[in-house]
N, C-alpha and C. Protein backbone atom coordinates (compact mmCIF):
# COMPACT_ATOMS: atom_id res chain seq x y z
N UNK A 1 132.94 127.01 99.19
CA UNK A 1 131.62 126.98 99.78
C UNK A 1 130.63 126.27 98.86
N UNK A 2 130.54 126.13 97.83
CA UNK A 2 129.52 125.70 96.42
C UNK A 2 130.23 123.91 96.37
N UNK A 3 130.99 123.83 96.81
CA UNK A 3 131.31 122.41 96.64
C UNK A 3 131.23 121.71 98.01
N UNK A 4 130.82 122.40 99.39
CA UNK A 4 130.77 121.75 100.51
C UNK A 4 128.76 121.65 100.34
N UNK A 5 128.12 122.84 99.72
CA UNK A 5 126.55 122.75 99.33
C UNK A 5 126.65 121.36 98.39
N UNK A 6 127.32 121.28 97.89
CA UNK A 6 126.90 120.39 96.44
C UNK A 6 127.04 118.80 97.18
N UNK A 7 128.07 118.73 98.12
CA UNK A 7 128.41 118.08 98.46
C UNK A 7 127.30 117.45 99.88
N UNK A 8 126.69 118.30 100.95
CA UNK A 8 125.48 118.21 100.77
C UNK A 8 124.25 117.68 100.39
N UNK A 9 124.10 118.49 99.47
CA UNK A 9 122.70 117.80 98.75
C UNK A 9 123.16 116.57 98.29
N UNK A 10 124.14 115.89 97.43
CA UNK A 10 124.35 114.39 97.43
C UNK A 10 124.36 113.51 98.50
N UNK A 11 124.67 114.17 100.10
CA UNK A 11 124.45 113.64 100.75
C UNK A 11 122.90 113.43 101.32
N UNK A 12 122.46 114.10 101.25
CA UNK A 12 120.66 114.17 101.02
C UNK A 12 120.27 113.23 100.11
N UNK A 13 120.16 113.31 99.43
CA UNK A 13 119.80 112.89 98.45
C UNK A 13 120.27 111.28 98.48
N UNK A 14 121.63 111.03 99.17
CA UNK A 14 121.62 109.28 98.90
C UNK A 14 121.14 109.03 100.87
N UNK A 15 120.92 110.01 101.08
CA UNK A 15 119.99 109.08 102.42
C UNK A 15 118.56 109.33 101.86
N UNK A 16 117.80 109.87 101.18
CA UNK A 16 116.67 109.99 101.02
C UNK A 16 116.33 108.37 100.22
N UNK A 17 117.24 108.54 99.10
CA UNK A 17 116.99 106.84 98.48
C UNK A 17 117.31 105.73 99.25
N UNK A 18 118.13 105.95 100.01
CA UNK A 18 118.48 104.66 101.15
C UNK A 18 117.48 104.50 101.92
N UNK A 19 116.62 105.70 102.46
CA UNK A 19 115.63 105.38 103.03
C UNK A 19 114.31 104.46 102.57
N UNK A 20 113.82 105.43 101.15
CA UNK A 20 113.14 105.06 100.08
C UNK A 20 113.10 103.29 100.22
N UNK A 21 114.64 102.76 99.65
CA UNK A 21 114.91 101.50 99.40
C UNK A 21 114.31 100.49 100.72
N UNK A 22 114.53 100.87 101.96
CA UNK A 22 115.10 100.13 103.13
C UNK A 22 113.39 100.25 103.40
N UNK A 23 112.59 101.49 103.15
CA UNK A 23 110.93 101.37 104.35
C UNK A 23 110.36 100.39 103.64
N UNK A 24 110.34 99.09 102.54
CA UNK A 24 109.32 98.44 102.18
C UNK A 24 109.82 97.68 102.44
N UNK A 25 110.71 97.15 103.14
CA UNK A 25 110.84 95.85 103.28
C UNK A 25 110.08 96.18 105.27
N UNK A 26 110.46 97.18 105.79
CA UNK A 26 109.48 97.48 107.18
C UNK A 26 108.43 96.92 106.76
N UNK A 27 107.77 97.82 105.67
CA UNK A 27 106.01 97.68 105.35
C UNK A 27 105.53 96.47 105.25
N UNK A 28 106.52 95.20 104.97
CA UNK A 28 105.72 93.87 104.20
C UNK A 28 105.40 93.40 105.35
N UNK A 29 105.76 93.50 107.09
CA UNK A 29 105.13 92.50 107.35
C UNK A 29 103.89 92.93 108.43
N UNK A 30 103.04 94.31 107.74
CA UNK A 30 102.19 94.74 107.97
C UNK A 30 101.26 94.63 106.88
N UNK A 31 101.94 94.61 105.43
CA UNK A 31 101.11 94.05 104.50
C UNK A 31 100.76 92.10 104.69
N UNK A 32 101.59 91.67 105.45
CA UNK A 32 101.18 90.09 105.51
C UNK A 32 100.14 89.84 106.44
N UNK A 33 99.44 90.78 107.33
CA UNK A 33 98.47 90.34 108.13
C UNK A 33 97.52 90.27 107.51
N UNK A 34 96.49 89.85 108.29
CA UNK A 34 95.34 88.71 107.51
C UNK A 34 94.30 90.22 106.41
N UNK A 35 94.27 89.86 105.26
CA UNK A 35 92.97 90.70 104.48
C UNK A 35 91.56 90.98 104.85
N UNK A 36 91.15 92.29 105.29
CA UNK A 36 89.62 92.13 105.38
C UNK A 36 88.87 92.83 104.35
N UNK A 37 87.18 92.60 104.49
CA UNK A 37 86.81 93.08 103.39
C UNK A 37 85.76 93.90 104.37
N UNK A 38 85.70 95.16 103.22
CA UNK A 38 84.48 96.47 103.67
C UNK A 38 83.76 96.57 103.10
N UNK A 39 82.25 96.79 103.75
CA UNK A 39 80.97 96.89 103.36
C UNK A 39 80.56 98.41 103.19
N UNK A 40 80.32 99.16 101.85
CA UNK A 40 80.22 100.30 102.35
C UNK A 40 78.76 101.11 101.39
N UNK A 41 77.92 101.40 102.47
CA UNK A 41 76.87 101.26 102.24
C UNK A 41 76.05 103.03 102.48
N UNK A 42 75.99 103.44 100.95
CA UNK A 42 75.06 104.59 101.16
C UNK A 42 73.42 104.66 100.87
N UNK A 43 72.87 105.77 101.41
CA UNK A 43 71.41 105.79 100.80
C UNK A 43 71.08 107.28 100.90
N UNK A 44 70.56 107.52 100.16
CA UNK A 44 69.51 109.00 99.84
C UNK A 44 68.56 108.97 100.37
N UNK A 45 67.66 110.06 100.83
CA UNK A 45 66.33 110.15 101.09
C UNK A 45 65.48 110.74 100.57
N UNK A 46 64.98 110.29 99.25
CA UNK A 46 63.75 110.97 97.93
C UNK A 46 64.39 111.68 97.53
N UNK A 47 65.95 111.53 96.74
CA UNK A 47 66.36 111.93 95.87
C UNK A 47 65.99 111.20 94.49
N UNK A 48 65.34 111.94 93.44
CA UNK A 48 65.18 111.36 92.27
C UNK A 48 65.37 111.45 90.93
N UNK A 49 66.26 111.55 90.25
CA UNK A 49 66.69 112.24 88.71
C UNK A 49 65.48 111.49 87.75
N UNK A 50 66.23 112.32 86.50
CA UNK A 50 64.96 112.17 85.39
C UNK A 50 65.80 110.96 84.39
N UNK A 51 66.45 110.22 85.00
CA UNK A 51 66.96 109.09 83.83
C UNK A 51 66.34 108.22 83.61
């Protein structure tokens, strides 16, 4: 029974890295669409410190 568990978790464990390995090559060609840039813009209202 301790060697069908053990046996198991190595199997876990090499689909978890196979997965690991295999999702960034998915991701790149969502990283290749075009770059935008964000404007991000706060303000206070008569907040004033003593610096």
């Amino acid at each position: 029974m301790r060697k069908s568990r053990v046996r198991r978790l190595a199997c876990a464990v090499a689909l978890a890295l196979g997965a690991a390995f295999l999702s960034p090559g998915i991701q790149s060609a969502a990283a290749a669409a075009d770059p935008y840039q964000v404007l991000v813009f706060s303000k206070t209202a008569g907040f004033r410190h003593d610096s």
